[in-house]
C-alpha atoms as a PDB file:
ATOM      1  CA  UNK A   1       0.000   0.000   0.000  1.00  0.00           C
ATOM      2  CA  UNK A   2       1.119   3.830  -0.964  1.00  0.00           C
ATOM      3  CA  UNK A   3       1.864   5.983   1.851  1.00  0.00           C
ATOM      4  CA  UNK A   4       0.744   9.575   1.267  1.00  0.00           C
ATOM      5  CA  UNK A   5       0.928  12.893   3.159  1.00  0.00           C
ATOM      6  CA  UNK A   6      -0.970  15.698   2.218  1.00  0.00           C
ATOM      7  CA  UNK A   7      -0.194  19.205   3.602  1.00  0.00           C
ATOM      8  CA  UNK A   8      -2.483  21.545   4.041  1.00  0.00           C
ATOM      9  CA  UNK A   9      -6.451  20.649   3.805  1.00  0.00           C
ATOM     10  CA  UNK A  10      -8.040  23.465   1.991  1.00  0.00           C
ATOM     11  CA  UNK A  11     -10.604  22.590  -1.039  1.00  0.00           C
ATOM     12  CA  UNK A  12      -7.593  21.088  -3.355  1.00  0.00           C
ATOM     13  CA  UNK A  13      -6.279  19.167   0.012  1.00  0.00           C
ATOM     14  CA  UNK A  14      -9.395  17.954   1.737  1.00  0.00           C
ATOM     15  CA  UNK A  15     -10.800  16.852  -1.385  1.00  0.00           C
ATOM     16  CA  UNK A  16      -7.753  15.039  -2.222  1.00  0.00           C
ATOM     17  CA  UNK A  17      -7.011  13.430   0.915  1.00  0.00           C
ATOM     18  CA  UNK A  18     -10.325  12.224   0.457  1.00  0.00           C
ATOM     19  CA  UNK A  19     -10.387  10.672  -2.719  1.00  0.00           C
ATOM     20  CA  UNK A  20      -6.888   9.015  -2.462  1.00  0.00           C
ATOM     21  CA  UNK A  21      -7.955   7.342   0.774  1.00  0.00           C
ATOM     22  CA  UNK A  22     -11.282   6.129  -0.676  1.00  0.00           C
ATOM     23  CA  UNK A  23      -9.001   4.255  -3.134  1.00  0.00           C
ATOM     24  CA  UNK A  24      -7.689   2.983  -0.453  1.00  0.00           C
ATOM     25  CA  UNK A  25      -4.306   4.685   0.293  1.00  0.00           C
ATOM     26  CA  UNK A  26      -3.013   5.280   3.464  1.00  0.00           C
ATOM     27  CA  UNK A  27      -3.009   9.144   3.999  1.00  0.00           C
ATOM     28  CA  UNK A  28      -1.290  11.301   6.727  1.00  0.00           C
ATOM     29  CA  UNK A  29      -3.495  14.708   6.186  1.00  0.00           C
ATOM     30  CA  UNK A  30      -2.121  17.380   7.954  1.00  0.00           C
ATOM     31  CA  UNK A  31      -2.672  21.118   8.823  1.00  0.00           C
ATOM     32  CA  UNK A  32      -2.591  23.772  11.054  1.00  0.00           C
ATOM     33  CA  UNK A  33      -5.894  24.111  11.893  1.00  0.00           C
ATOM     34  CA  UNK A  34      -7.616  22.199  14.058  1.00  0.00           C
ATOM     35  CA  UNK A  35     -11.114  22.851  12.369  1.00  0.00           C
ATOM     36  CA  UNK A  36      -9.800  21.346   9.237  1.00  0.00           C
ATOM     37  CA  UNK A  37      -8.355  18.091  11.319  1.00  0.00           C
ATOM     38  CA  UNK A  38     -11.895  17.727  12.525  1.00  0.00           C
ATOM     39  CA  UNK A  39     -13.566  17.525   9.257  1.00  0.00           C
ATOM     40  CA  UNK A  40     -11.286  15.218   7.581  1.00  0.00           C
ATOM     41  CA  UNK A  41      -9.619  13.056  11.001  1.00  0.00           C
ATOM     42  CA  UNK A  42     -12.963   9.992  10.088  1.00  0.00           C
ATOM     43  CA  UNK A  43     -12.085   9.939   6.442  1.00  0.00           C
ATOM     44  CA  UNK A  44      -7.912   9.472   6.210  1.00  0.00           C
ATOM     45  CA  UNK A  45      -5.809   6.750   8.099  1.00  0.00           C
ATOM     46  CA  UNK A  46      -4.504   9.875  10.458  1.00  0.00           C
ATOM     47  CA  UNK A  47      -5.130  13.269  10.641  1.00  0.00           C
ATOM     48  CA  UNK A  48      -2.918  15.838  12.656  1.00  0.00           C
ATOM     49  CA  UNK A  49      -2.580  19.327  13.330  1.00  0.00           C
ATOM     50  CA  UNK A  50       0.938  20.576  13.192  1.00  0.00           C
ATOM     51  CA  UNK A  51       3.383  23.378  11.425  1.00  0.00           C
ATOM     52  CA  UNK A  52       4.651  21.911   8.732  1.00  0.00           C
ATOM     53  CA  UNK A  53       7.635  23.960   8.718  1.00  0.00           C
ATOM     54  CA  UNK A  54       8.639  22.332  12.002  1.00  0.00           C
ATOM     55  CA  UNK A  55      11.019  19.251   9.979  1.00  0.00           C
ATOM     56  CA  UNK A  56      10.847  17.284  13.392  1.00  0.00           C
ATOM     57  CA  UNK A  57       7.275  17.669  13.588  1.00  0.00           C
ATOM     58  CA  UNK A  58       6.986  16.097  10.442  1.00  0.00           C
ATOM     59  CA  UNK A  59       9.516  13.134  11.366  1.00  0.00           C
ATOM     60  CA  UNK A  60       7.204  12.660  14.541  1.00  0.00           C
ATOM     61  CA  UNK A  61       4.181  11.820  12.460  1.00  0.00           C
ATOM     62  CA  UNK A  62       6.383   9.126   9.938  1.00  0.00           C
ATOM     63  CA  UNK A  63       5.872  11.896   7.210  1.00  0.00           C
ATOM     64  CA  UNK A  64       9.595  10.813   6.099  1.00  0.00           C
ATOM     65  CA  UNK A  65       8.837   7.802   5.377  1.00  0.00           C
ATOM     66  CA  UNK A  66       5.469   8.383   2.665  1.00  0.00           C
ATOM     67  CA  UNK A  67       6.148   7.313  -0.795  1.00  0.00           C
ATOM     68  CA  UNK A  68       4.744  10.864  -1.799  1.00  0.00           C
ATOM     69  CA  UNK A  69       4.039  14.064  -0.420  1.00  0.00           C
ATOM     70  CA  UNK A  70       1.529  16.709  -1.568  1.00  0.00           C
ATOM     71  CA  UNK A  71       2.013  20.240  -0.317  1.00  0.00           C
ATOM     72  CA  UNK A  72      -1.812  22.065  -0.927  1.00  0.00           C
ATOM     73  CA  UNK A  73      -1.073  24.736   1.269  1.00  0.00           C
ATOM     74  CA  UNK A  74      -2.851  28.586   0.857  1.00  0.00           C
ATOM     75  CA  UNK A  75      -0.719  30.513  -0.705  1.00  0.00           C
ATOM     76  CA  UNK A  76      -2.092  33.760   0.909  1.00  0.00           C
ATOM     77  CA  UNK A  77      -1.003  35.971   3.776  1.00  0.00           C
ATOM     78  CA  UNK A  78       2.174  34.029   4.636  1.00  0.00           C
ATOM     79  CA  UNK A  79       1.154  30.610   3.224  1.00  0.00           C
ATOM     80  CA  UNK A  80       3.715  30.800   0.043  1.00  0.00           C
ATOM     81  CA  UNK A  81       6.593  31.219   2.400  1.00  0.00           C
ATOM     82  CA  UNK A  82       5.296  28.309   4.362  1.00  0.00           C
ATOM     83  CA  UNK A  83       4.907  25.742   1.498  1.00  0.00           C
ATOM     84  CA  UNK A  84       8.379  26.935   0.573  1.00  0.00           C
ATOM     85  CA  UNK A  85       9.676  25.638   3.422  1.00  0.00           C
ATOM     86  CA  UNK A  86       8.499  22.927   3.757  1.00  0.00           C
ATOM     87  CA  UNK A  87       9.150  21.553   0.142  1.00  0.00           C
ATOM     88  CA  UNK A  88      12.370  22.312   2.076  1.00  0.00           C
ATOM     89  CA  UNK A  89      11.995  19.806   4.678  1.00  0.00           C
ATOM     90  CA  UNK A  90      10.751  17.283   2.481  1.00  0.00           C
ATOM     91  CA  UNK A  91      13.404  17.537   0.184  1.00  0.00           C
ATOM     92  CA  UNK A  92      16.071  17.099   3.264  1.00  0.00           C
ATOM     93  CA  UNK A  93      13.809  14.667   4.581  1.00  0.00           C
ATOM     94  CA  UNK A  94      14.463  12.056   1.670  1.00  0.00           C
ATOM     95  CA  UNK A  95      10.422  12.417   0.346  1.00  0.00           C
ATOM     96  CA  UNK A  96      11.172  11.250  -3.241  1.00  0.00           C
ATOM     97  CA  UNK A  97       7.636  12.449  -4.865  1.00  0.00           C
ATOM     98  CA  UNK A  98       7.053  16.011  -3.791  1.00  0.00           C
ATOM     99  CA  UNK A  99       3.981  17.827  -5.444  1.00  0.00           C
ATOM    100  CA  UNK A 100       3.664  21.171  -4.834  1.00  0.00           C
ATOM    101  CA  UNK A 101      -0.273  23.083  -5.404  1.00  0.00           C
ATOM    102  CA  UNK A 102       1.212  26.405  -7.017  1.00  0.00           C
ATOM    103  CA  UNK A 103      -1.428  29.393  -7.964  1.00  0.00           C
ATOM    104  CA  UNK A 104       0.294  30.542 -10.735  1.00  0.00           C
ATOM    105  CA  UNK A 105       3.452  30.119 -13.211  1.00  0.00           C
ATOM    106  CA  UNK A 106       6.142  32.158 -11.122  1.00  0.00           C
ATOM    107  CA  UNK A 107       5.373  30.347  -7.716  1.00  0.00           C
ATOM    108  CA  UNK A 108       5.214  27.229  -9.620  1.00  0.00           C
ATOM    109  CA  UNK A 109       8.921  28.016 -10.451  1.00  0.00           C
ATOM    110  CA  UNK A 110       9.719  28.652  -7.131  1.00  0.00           C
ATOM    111  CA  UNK A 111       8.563  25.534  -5.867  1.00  0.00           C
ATOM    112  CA  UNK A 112      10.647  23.445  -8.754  1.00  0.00           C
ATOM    113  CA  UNK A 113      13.740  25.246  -7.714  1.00  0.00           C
ATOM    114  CA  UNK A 114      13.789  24.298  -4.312  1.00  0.00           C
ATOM    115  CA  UNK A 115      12.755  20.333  -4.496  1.00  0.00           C
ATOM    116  CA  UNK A 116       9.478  19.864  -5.803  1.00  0.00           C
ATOM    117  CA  UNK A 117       8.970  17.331  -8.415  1.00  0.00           C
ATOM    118  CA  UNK A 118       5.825  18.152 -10.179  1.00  0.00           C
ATOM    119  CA  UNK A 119       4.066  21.408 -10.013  1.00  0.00           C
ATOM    120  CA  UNK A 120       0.126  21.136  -9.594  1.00  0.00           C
ATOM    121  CA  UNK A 121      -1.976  24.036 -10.953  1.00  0.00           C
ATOM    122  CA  UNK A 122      -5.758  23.231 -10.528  1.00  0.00           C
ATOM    123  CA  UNK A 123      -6.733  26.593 -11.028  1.00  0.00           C
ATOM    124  CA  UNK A 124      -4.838  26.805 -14.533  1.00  0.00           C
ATOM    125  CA  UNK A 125      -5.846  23.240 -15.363  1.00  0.00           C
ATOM    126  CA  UNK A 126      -9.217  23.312 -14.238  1.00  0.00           C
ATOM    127  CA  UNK A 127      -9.532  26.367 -16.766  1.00  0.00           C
ATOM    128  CA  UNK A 128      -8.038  24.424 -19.709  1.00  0.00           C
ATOM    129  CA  UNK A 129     -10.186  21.610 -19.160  1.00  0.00           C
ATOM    130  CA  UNK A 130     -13.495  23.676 -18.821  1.00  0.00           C
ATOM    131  CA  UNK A 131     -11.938  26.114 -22.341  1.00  0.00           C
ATOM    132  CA  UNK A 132     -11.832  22.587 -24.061  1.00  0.00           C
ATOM    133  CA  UNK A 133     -14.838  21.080 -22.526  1.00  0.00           C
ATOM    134  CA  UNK A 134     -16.955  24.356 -24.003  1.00  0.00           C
ATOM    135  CA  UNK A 135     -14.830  24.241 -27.711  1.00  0.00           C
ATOM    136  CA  UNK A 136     -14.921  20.241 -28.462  1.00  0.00           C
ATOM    137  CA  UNK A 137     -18.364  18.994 -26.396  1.00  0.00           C
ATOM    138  CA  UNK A 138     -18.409  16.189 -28.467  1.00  0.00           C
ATOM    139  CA  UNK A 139     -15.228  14.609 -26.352  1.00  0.00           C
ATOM    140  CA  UNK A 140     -16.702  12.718 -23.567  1.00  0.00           C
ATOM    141  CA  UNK A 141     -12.924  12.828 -21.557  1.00  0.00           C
ATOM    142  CA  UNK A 142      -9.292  12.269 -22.276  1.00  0.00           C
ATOM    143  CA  UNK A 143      -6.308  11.228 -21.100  1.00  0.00           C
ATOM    144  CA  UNK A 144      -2.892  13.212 -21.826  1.00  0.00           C
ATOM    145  CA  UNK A 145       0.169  11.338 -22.563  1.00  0.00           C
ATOM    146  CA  UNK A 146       1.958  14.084 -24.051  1.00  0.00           C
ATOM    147  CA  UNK A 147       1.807  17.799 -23.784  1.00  0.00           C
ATOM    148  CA  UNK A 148      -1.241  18.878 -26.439  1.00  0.00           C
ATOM    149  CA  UNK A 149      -1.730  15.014 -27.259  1.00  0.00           C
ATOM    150  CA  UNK A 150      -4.516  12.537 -25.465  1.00  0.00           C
ATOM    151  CA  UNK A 151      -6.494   9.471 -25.447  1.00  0.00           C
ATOM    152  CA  UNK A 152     -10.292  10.559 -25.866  1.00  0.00           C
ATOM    153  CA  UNK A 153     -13.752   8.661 -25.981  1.00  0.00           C
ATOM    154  CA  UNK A 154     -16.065  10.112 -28.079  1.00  0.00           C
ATOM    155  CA  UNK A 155     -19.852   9.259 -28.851  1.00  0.00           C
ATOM    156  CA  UNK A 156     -20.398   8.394 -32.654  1.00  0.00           C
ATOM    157  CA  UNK A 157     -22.729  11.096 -33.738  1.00  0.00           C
ATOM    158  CA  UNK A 158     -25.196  10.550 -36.738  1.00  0.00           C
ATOM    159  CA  UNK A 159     -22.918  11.286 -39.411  1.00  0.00           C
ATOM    160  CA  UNK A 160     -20.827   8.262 -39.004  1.00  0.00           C
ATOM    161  CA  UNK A 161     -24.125   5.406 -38.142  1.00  0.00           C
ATOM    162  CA  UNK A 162     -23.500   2.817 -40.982  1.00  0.00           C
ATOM    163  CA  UNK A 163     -19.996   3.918 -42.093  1.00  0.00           C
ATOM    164  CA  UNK A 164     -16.943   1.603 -42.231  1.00  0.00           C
ATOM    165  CA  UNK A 165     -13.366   2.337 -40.795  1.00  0.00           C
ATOM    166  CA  UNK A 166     -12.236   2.767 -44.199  1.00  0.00           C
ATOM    167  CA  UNK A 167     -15.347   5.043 -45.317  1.00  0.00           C
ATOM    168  CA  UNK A 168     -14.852   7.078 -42.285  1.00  0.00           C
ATOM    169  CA  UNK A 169     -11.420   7.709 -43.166  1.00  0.00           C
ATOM    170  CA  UNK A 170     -10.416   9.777 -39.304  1.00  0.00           C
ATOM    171  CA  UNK A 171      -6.502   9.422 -40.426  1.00  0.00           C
ATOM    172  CA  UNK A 172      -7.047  10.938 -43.552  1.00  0.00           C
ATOM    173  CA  UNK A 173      -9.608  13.839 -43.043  1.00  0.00           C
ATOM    174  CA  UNK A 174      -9.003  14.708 -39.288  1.00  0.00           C
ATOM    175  CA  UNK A 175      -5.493  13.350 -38.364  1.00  0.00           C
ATOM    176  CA  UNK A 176      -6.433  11.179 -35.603  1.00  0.00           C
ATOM    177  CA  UNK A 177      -6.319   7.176 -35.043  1.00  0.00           C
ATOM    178  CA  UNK A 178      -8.827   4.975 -33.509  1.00  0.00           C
ATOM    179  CA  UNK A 179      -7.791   2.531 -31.100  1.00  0.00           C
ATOM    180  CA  UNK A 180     -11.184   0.861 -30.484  1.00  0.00           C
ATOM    181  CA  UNK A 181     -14.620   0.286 -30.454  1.00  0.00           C
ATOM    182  CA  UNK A 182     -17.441   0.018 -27.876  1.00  0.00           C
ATOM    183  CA  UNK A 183     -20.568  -0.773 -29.648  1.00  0.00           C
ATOM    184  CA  UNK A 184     -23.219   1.392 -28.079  1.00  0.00           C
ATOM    185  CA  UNK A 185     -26.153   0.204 -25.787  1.00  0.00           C
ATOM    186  CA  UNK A 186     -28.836   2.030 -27.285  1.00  0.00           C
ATOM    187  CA  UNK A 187     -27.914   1.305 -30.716  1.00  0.00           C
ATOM    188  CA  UNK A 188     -30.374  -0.857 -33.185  1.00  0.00           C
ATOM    189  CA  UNK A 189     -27.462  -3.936 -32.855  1.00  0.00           C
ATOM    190  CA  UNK A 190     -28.152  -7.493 -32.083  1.00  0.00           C
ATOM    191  CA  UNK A 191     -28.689  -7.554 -27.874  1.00  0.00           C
ATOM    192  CA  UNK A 192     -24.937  -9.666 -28.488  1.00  0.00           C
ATOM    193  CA  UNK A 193     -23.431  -7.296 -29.929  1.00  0.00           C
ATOM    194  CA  UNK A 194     -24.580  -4.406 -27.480  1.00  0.00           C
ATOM    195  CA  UNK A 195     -21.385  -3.404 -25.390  1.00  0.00           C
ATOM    196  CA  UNK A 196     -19.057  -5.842 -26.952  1.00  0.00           C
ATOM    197  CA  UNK A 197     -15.263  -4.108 -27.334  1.00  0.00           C
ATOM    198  CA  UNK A 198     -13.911  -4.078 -30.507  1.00  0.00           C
ATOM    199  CA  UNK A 199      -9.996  -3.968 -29.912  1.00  0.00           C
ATOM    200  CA  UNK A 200      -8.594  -4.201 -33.544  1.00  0.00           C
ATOM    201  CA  UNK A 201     -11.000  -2.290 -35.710  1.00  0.00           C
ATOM    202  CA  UNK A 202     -10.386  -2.823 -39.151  1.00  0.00           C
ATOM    203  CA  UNK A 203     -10.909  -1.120 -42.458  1.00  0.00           C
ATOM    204  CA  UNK A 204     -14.425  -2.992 -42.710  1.00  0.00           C
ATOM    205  CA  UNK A 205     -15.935  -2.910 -39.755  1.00  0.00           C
ATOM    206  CA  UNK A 206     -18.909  -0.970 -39.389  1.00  0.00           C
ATOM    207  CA  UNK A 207     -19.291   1.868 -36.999  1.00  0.00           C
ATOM    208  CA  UNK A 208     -23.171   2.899 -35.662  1.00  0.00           C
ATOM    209  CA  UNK A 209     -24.735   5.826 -34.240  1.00  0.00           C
ATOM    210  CA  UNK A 210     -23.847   5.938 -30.375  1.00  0.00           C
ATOM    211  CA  UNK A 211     -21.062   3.387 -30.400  1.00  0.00           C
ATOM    212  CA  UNK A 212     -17.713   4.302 -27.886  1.00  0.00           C
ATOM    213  CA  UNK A 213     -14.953   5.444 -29.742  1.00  0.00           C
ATOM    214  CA  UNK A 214     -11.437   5.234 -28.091  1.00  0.00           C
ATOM    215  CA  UNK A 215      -9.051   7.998 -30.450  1.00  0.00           C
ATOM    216  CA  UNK A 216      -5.395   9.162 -30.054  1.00  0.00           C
ATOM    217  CA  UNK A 217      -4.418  12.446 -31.568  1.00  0.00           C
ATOM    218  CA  UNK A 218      -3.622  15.969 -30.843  1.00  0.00           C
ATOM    219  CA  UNK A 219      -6.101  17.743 -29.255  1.00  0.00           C
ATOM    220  CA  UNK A 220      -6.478  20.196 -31.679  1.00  0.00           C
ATOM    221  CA  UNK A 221      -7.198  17.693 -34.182  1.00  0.00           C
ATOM    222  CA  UNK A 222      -9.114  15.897 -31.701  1.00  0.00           C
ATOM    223  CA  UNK A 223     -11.490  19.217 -31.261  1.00  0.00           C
ATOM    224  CA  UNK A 224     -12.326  18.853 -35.224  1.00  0.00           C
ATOM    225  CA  UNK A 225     -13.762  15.893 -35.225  1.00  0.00           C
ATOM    226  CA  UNK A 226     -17.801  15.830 -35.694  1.00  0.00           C
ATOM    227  CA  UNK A 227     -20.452  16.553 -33.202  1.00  0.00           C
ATOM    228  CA  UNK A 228     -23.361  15.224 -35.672  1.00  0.00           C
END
């Protein structure tokens, strides 16, 4: 089992904790305030309130020895110089995986430079997501595997109900590759067929209104594709 600590138990942290513990981590959620503790101490494996700056604090609660740290800490009225320091301390401490919540590009640098080895910006991110979301509706989700390139399901609108691979032509006309085929529930196909996963789709088989379609591409490309 993955041992995590997460600092700091705003929104981002609580919410976090939360859902890493519900997949059933064990979680050392920690802050300085003792209403926060309360909220979240039924939820995660421990809950504590201490400064997080304090490096022997943090030794007293085993938070050397988590596989990964995550530092969610308020960056207002002294908060930045506090998640500063204690990247610090997790850095000296021998954490290996130290993410760091960062409100914007330039503290995001900040944290980088002094130990942190991923930079988390939910505000930024969240923004991106919900720009895309509003441009390409037609993309149910995605996964990124490269910066501006993802993994997306869509929903095969009208346009494409009878049409093979090969008719469809998605490599030719929009640059992207499918990967595979759910056939839809609500489709007019043989109750067999409904849900079946089609792996290896090939130049003949047929794709029907409402089918699952798993394509790889960039996600420009990926927001041309049809919505009807």
């Amino acid at each position: 089992m993955r041992r995590f600590a997460v600092i700091g138990l705003g929104r981002f942290g609580q919410k976090l904790a939360i859902a890493l513990a519900m997949s059933g981590a064990e979680v050392i959620a920690i802050d300085k305030n003792r209403e926060e503790i309360e909220l979240i101490t039924d939820q995660v494996s421990h809950a504590v309130r201490l400064d997080s700056t304090d490096e022997a604090a943090l030794k007293s609660q085993g938070v050397d020895k988590v596989d990964v740290a995550i530092i969610g800490i308020g960056q207002g009225g002294g908060g930045f110089e506090s998640a500063i320091l204690t990247v610090v301390n997790l850095r000296q401490m021998g954490v290996k995986q130290i993410y760091a919540r960062a409100e914007n590009l330039i503290a995001g640098e900040v944290f980088s430079k002094v130990g942190a080895t991923e930079v988390i910006y939910p505000e930024i991110e969240s923004a991106e997501r919900w720009a895309y979301k509003l441009i390409a509706p037609q993309i149910g989700e995605k996964i990124d595997f490269a910066e501006g390139y993802s993994l997306a399901r869509i929903k095969a609108p009208v346009s494409f109900n009878g049409k093979t691979v090969m008719d469809l032509q998605l490599r030719q006309k929009y640059n992207v590759n499918l990967v595979l085929i759910k056939r839809g529930e609500n489709s007019k196909q043989t109750k067999a067929e409904k849900g079946k996963i089609i792996n290896v789709p090939m130049p003949g088989t047929v794709v029907y209104e409402g089918d699952i379609l798993m394509v790889a591409g960039s996600d420009a490309d990926l927001a041309k594709l049809p919505q009807e």
